[in-house]
N, C-alpha and C. Protein backbone atom coordinates (compact mmCIF):
# COMPACT_ATOMS: atom_id res chain seq x y z
N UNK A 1 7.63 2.92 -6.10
CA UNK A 1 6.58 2.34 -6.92
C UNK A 1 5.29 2.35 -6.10
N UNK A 2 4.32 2.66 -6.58
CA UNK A 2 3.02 2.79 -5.81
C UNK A 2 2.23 1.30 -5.18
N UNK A 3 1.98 1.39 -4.49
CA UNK A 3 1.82 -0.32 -4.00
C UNK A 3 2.69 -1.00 -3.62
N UNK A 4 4.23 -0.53 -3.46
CA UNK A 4 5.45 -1.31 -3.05
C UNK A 4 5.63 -0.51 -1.77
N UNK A 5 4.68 -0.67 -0.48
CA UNK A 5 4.97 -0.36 0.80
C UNK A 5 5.91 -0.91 1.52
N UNK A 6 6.20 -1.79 1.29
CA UNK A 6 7.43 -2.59 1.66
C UNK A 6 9.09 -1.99 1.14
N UNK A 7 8.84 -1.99 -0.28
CA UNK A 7 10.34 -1.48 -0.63
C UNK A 7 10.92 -2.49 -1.25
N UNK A 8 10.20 -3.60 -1.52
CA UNK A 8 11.58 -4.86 -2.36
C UNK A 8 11.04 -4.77 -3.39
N UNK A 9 10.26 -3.73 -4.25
CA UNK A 9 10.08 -3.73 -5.64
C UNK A 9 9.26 -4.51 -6.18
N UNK A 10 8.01 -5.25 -5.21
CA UNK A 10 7.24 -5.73 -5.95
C UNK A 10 5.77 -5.54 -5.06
N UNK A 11 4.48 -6.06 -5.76
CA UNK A 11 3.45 -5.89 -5.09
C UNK A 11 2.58 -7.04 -4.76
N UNK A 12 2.77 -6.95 -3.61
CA UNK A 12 2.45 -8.45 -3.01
C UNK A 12 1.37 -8.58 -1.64
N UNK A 13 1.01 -9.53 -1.01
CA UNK A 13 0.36 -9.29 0.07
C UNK A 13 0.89 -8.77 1.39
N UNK A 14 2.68 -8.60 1.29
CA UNK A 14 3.17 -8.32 2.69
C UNK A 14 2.97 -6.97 2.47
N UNK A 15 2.82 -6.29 1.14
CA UNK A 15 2.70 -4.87 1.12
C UNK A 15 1.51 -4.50 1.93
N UNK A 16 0.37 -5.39 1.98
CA UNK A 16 -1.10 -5.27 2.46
C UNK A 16 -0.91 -5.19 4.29
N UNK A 17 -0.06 -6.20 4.39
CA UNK A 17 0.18 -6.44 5.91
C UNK A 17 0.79 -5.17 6.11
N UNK A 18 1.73 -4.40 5.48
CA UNK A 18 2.37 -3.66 6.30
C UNK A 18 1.76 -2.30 6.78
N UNK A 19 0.63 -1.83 5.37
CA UNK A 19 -0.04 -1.26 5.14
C UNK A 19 -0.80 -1.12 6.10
N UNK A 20 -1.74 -2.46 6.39
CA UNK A 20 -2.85 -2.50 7.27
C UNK A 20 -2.44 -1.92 9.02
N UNK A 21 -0.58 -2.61 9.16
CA UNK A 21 -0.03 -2.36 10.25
C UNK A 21 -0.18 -1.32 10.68
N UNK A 22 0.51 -0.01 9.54
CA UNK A 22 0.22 1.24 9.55
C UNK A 22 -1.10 1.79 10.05
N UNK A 23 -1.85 1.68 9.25
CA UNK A 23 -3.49 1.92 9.66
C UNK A 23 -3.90 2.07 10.88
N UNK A 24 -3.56 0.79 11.70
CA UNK A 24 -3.60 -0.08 12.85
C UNK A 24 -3.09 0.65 13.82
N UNK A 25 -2.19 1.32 13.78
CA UNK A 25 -1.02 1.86 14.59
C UNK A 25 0.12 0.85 14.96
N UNK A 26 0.22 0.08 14.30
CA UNK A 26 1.02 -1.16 15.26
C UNK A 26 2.47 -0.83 14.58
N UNK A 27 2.75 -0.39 12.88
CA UNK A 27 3.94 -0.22 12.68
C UNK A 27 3.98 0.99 11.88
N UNK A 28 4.25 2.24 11.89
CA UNK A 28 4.48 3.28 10.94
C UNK A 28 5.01 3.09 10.21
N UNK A 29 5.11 3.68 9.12
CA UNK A 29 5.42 3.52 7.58
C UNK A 29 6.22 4.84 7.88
N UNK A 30 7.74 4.76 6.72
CA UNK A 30 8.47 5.93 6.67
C UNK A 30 7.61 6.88 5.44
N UNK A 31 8.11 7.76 5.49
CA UNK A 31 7.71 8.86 4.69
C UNK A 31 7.86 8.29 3.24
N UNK A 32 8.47 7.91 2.93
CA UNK A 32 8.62 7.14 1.72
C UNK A 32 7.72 6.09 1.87
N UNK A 33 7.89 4.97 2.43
CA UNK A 33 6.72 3.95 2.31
C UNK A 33 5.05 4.46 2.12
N UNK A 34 5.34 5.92 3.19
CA UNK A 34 3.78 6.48 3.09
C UNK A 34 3.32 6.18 1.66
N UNK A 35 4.18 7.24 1.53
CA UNK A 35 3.86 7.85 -0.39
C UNK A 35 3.89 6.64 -1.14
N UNK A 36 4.49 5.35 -1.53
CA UNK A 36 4.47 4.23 -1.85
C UNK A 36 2.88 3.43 -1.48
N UNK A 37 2.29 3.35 -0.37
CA UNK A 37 1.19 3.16 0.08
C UNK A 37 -0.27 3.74 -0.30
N UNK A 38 0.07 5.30 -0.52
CA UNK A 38 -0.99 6.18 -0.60
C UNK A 38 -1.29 5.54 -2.05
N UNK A 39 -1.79 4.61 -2.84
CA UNK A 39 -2.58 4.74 -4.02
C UNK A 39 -2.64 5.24 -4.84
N UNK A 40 -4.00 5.93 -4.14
CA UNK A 40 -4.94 7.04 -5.03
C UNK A 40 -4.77 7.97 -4.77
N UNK A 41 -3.44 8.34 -3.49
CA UNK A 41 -2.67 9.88 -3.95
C UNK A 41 -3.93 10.86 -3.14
N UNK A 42 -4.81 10.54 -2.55
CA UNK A 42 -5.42 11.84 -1.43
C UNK A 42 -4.80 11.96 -0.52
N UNK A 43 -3.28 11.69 -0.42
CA UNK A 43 -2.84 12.25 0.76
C UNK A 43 -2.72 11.43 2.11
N UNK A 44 -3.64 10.34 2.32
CA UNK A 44 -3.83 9.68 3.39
C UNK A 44 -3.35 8.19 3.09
N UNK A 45 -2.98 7.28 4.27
CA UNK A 45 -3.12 5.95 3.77
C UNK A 45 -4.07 4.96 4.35
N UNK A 46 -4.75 4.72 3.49
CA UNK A 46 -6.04 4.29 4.25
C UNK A 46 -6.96 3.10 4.09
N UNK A 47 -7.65 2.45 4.06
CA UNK A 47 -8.41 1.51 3.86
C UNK A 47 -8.57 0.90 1.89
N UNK A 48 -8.87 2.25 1.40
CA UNK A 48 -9.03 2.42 0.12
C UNK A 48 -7.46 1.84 -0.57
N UNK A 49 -6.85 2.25 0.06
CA UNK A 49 -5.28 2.30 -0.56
C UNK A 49 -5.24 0.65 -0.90
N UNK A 50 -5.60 -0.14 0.47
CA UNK A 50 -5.41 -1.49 0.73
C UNK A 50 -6.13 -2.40 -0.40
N UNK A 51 -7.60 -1.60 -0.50
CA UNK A 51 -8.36 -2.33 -1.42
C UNK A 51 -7.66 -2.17 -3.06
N UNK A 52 -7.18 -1.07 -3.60
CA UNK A 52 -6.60 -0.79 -4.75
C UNK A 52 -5.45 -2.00 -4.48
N UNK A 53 -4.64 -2.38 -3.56
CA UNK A 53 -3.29 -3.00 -3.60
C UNK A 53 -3.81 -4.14 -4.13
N UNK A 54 -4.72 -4.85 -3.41
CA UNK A 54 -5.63 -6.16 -3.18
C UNK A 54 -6.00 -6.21 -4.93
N UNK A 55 -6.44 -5.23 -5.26
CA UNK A 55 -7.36 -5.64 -6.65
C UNK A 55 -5.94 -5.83 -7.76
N UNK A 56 -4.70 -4.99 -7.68
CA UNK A 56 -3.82 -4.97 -8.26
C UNK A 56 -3.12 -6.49 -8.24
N UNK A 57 -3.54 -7.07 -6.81
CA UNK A 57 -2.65 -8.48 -6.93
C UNK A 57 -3.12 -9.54 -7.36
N UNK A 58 -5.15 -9.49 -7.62
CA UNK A 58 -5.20 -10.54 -7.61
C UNK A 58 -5.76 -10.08 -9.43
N UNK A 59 -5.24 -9.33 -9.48
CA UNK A 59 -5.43 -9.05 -11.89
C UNK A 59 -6.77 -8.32 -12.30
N UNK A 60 -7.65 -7.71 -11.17
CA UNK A 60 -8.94 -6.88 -10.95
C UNK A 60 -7.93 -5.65 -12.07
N UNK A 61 -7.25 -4.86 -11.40
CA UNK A 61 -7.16 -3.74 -11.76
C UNK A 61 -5.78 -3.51 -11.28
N UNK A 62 -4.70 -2.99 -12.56
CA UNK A 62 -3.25 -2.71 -12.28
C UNK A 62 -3.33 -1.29 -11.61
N UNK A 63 -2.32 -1.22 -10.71
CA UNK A 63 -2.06 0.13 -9.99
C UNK A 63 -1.21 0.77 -11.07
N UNK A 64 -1.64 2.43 -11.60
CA UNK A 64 -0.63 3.19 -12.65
C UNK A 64 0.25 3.94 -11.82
């Protein structure tokens, strides 16, 4: 599911943490989590990704 970087099927702020971790270098994301993370799908996971998660949680804008 897109925005479920985590993997327990929902979209929440630990998805943001884990995300940001990634970013950070502090925890890599599996290849799957990548793709779960990536958003908006350019390929990268990145700052943008975080802000789409963020707007999805707080009712701004659902992730499709």
């Amino acid at each position: 599911m897109k925005g479920d970087a985590n993997g327990d099927n929902k979209i929440d702020v630990t998805d943001i943490a884990v995300t940001a971790a990634h970013i950070k270098g502090i925890k890599a994301l599996t290849d799957g989590q990548q793709k779960a993370a990536d958003v908006n799908g350019d390929g990268n996971v990145d700052v943008t990704d975080i802000a789409m998660i963020a707007s999805h949680i707080k009712g701004i804008k659902a992730i499709e």
